[in-house]
Protein backbone atom coordinates (compact mmCIF):
# COMPACT_ATOMS: atom_id res chain seq x y z
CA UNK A 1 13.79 37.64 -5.20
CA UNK A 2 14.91 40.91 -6.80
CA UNK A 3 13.51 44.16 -5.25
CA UNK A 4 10.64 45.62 -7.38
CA UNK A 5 11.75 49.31 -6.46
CA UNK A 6 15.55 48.87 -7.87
CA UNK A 7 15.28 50.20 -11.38
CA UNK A 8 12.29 52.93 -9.97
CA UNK A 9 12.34 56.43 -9.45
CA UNK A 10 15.01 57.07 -6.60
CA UNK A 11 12.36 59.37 -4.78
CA UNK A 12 9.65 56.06 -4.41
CA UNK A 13 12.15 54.65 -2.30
CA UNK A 14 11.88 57.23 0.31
CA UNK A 15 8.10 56.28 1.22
CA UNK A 16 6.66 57.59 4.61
CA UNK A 17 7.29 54.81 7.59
CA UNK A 18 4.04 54.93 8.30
CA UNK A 19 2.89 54.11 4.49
CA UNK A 20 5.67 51.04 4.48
CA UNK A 21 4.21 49.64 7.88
CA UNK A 22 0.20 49.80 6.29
CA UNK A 23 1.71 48.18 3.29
CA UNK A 24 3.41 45.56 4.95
CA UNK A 25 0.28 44.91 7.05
CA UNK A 26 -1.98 44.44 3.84
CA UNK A 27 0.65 42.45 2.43
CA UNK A 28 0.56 39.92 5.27
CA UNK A 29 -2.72 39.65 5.69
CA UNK A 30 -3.70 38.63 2.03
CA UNK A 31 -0.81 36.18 2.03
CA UNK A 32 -1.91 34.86 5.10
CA UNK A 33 -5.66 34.41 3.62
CA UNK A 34 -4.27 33.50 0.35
CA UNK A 35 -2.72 30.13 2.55
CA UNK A 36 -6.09 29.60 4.01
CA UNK A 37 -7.78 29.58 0.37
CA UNK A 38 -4.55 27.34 -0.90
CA UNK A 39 -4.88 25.06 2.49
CA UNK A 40 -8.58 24.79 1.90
CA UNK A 41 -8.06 23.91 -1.68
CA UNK A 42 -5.20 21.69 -1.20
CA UNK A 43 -7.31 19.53 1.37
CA UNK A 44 -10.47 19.64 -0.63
CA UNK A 45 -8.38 18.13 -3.55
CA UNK A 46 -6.87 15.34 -1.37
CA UNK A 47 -9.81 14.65 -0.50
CA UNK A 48 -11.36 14.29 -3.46
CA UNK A 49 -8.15 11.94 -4.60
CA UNK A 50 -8.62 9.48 -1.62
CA UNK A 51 -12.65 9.25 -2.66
CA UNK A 52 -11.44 8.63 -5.85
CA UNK A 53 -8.49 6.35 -5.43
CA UNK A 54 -9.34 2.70 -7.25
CA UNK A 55 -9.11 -0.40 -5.39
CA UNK A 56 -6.10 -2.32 -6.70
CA UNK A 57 -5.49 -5.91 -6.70
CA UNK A 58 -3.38 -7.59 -3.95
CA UNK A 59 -0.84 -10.59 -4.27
CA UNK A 60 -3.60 -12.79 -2.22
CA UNK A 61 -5.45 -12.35 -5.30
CA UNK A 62 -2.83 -12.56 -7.97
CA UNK A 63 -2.01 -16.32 -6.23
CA UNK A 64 -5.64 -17.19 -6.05
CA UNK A 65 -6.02 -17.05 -9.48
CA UNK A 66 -6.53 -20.48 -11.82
CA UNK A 67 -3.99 -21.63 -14.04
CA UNK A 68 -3.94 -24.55 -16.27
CA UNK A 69 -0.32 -27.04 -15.41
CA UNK A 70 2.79 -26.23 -17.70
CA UNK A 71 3.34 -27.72 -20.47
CA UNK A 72 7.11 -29.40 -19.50
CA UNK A 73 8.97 -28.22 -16.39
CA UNK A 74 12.50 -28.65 -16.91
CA UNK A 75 15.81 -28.60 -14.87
CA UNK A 76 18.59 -26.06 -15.97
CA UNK A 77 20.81 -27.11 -13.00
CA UNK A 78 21.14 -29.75 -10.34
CA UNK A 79 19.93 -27.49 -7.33
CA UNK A 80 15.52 -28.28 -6.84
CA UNK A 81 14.84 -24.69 -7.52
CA UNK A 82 16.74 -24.50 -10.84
CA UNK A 83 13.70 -24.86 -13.02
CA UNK A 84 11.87 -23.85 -15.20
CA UNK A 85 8.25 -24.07 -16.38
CA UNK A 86 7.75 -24.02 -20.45
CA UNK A 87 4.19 -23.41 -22.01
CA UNK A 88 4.00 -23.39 -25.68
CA UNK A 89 1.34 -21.60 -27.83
CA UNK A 90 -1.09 -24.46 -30.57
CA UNK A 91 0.62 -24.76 -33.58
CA UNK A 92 3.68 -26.16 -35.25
CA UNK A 93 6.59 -22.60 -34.42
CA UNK A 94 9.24 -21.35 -33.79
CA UNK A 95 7.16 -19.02 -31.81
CA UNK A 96 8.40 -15.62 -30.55
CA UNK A 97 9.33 -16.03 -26.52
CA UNK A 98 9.33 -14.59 -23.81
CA UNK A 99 11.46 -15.55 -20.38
CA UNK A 100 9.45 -14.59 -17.52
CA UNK A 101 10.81 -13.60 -14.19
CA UNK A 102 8.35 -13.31 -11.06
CA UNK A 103 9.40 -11.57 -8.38
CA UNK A 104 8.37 -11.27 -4.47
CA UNK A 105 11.31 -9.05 -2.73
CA UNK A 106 13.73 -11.92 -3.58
CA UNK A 107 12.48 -13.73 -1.04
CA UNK A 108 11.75 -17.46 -0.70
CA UNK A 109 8.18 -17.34 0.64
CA UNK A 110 7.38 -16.35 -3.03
CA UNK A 111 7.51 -18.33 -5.83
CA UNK A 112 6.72 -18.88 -9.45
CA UNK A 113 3.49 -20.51 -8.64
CA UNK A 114 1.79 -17.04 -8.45
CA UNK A 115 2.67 -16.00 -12.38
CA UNK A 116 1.05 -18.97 -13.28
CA UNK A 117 -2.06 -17.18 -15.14
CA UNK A 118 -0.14 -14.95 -16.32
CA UNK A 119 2.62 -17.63 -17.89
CA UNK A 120 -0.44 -19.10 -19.47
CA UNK A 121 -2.15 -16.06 -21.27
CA UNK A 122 0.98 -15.47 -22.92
CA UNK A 123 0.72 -18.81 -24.17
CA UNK A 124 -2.50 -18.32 -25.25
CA UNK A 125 -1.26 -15.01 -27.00
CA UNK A 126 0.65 -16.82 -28.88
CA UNK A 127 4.22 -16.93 -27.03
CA UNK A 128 6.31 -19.68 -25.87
CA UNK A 129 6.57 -19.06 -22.35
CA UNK A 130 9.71 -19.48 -20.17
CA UNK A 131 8.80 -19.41 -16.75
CA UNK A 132 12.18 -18.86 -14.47
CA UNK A 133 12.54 -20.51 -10.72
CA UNK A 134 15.22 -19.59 -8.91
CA UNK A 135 17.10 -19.58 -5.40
CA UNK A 136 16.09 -16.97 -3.03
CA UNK A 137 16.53 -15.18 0.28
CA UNK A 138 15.58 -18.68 2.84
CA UNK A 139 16.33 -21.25 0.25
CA UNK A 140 19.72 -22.83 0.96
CA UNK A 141 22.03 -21.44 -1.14
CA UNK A 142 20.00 -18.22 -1.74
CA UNK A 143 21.60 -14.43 -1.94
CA UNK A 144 24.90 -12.82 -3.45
CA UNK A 145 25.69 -14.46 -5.89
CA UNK A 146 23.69 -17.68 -6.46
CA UNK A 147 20.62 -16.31 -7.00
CA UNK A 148 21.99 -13.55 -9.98
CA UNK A 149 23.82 -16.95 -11.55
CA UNK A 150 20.67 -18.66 -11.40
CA UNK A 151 18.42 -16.16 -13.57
CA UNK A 152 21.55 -15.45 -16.07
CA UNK A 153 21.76 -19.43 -16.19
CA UNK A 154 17.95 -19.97 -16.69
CA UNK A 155 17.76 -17.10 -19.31
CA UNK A 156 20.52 -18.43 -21.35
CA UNK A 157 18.77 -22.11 -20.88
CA UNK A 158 16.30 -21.20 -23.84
CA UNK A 159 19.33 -22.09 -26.26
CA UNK A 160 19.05 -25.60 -24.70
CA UNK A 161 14.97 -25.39 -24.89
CA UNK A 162 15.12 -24.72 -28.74
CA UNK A 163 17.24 -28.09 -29.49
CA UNK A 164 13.94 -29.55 -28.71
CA UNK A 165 10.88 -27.21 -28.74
CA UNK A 166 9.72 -25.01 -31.29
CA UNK A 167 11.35 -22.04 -29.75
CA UNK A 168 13.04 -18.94 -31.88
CA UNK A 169 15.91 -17.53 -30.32
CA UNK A 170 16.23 -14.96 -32.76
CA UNK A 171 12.75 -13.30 -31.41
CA UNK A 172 13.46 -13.39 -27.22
CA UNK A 173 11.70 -10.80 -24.56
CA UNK A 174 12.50 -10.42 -21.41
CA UNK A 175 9.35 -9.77 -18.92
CA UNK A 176 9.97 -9.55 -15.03
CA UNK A 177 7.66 -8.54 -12.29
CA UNK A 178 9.31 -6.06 -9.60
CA UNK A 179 11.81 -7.89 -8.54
CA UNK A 180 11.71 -10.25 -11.15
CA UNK A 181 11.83 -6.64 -13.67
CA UNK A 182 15.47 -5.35 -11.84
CA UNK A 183 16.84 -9.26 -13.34
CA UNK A 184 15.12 -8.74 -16.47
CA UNK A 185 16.66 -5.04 -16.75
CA UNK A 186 20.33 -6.39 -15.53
CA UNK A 187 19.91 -10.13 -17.82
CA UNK A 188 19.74 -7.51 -20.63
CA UNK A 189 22.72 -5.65 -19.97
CA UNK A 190 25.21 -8.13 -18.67
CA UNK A 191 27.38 -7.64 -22.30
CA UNK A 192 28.23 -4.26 -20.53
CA UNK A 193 29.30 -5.85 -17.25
CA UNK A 194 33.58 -5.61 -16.79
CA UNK A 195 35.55 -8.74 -17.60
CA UNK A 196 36.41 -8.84 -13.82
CA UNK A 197 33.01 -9.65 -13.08
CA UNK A 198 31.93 -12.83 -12.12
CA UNK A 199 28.87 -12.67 -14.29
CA UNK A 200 30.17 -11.61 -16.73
CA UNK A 201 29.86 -13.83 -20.53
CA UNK A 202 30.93 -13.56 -23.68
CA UNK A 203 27.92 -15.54 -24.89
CA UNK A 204 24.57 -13.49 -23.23
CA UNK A 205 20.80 -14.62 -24.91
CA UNK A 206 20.61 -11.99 -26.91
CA UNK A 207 16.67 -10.44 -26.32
CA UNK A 208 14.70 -8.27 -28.69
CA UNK A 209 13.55 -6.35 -25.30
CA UNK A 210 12.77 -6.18 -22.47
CA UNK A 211 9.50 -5.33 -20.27
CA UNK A 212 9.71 -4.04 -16.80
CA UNK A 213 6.44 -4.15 -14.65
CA UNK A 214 6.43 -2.43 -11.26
CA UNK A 215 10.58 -3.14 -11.95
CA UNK A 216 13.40 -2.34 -9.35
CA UNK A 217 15.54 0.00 -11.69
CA UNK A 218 17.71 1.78 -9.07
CA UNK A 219 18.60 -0.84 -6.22
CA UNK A 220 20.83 2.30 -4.64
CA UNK A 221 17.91 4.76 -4.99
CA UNK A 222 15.87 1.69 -3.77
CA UNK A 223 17.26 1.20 -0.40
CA UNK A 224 17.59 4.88 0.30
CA UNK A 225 14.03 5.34 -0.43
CA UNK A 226 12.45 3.56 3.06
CA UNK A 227 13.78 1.57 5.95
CA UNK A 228 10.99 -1.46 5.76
CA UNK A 229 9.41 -3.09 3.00
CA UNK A 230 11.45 -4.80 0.02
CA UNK A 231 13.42 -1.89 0.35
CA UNK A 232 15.09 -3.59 3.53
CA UNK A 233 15.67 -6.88 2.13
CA UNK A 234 18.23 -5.48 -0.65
CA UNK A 235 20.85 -5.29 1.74
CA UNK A 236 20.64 -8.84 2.60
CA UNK A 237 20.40 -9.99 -0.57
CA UNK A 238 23.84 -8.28 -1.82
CA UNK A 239 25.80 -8.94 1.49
CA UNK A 240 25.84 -5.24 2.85
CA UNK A 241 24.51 -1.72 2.29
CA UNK A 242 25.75 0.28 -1.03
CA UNK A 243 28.37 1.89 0.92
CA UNK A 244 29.95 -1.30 2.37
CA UNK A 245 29.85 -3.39 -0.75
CA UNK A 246 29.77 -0.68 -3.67
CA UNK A 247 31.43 -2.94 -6.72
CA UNK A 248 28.25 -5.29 -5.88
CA UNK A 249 25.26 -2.64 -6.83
CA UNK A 250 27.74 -1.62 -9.63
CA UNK A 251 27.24 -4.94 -11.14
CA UNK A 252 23.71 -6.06 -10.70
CA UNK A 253 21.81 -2.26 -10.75
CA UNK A 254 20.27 -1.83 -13.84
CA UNK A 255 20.64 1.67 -13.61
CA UNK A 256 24.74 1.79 -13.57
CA UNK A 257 24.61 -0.52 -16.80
CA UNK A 258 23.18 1.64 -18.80
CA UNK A 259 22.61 1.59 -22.01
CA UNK A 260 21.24 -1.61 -22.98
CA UNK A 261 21.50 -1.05 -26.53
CA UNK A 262 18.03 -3.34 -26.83
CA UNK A 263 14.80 -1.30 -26.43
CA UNK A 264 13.29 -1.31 -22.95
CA UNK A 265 9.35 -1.00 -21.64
CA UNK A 266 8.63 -0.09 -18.48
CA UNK A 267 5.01 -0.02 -17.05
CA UNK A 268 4.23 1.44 -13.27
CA UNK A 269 0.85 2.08 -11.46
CA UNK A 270 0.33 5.11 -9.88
CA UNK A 271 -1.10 3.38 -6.78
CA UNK A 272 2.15 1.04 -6.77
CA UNK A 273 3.33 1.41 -3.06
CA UNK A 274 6.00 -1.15 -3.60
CA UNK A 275 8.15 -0.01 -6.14
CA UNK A 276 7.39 4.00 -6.70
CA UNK A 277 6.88 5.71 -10.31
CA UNK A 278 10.40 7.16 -9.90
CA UNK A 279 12.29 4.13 -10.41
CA UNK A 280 11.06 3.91 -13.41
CA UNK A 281 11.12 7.37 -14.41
CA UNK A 282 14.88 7.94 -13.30
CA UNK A 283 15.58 4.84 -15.80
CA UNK A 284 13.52 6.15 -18.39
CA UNK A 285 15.37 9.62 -18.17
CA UNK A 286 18.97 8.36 -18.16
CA UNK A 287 18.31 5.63 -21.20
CA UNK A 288 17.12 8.37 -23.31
CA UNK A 289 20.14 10.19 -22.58
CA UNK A 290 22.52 7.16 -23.23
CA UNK A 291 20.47 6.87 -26.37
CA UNK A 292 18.53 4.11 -25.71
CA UNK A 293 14.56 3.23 -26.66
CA UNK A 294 12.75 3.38 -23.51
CA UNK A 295 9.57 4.02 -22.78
CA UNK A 296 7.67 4.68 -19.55
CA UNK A 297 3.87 4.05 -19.40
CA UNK A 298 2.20 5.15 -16.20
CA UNK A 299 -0.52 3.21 -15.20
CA UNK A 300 -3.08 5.80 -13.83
CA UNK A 301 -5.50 3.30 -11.52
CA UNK A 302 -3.16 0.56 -10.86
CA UNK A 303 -1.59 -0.58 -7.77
CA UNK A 304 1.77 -3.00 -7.89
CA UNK A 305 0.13 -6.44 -8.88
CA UNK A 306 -2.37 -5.35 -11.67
CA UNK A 307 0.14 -6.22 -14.11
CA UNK A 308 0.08 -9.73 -13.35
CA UNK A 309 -3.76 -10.36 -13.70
CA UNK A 310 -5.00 -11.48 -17.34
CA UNK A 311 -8.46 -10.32 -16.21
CA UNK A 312 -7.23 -6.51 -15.61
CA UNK A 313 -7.98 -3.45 -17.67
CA UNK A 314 -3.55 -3.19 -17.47
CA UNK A 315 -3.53 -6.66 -19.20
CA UNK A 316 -3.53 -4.69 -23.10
CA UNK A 317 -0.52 -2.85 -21.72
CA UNK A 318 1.34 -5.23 -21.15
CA UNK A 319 0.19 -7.30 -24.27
CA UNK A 320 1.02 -4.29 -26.15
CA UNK A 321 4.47 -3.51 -24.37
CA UNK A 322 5.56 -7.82 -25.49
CA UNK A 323 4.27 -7.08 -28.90
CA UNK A 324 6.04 -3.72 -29.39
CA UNK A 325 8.97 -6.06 -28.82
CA UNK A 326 8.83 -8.95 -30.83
CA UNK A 327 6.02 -7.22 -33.56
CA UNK A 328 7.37 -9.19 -36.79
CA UNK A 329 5.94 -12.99 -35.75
């Protein structure tokens, strides 16, 4: 802070003692009220927030609700859990599509079974719907780096699926759920991945988009953020912590693959305790700067599984977010 008496009169420097002690004095005391009045205020209007803080939906509730069967369900590879479920829209096609990716902290206690309504009100929107299962943390086989060759493997599956459904693969989207959004994120840029990779393809579905709800953006920012939680399970997942197996996040992070070059919507609650606004912001801010088309939409009264639920006010978000995507069907 600059002094407010350096560019005075030299002779209002030389105040009395006595006059800079009663100034000081006042001075301390009306900061000291002004903290009451901003403690007072700053309580009242947390407060207020918790009275008004929504109820959100919970993953109980998410897995509760109905869904009609799949249409087909379909092996991409010879493991059990290399499947996929395939729902198709009334009417003869192609029809736009859309891979879907649940999520569930890459772990094996959750499964596809809980997108299930969700697969099937895309269907009804008009989508053919590729539902992705996958090897996780607990299924044999699960981890680094099955279970990142598994989602690349069942994305790029849909040029198999249009040999004999009426599937267009030149109008693809990816959608994935928390987890399920940090694949969707990295399936999209793999065609920036080094040759060394093991991932790496020369021959990547190419996707119209992709949309990112509740997504895991930053899986460095990610495990720095909290000790419990998903948070803790990313280490496991990759084999080590950033700093023990760095060329690892550098492969699979969405963030450190920027840009896509294929326009990217990314939809967060505000109540989301799982996956924070900033992952998505942080992605947001650094595609724009990389000069890609991303676009952040903060959900103001949603928690981390409102996305999923057809019955939800977020439901025409994420409509909107799939359509934005693949608008010219």
């Amino acid at each position: 802070m600059t002094d407010a008496l350096s560019d005075a009169d030299p002779s209002q420097r030389e105040r009395p003692a006595r006059r800079q002690h009663l100034g000081r004095r006042w001075m301390n005391r009306s900061l000291a009220a002004c903290s009451v009045g901003m403690t007072l205020s700053i309580r009242a209007a947390t407060a207020d927030a918790q009275e008004a803080a929504p109820r959100t939906l919970t993953f109980g509730e998410i897995a509760a609700l109905p869904a009609p069967p799949a249409d087909h369900r379909l092996a991409y590879g010879p493991d059990s859990l290399q499947f996929g479920e395939l729902r198709l829209p009334r009417g003869r096609g192609p029809f736009p599509t859309v891979v879907l990716i649940h999520g569930g902290c890459w772990l094996a206690q959750y499964d596809i079974k809980h997108t299930g309504a969700m697969a099937a009100a895309l269907a009804d929107e008009g989508f053919a719907v590729w539902s992705i299962e996958y090897r996780r943390l607990g299924n044999p086989g699960g981890g680094w780096p099955a279970t990142f060759h598994d989602v690349a493997r069942g994305t790029d599956y849909v040029r198999t699926l249009a040999k004999a459904y009426p599937i267009d693969t030149a109008r693809v989207a990816l959608v994935g759920h928390s987890a399920g959004g940090q694949f969707a994120l990295w399936l999209a840029a793999r065609h920036n991945l080094p040759s060394t990779s093991e991932f790496a393809t020369a021959t990547p579905l190419r996707v119209r988009g992709v949309v990112s709800l509740a997504g895991v953006t930053d899986l460095r920012a990610f495990v720095a953020a909290r000790a419990d939680g998903c948070n803790s399970v990313v280490p496991r997942l990759m084999g080590g912590s950033p700093s023990e197996v760095p060329e690892r996040y550098a492969q699979v992070s969405p963030i450190e693959l920027i840009p896509l070059g294929v326009p990217s919507r990314l939809l967060t609650g505000y109540y989301d305790k799982t996956v924070t606004m900033d992952q998505a912001s942080s992605f947001a801010a650094r595609a724009h700067a990389k000069g890609d088309d991303a676009q952040r939409t903060l959900l103001e009264r949603e928690g981390h599984f409102d996305v999923l639920s057809p019955r939800a006010p977020a439901w025409h978000h994420v409509i909107g977010a799939i359509r934005s995507l693949l608008e010219d069907y």
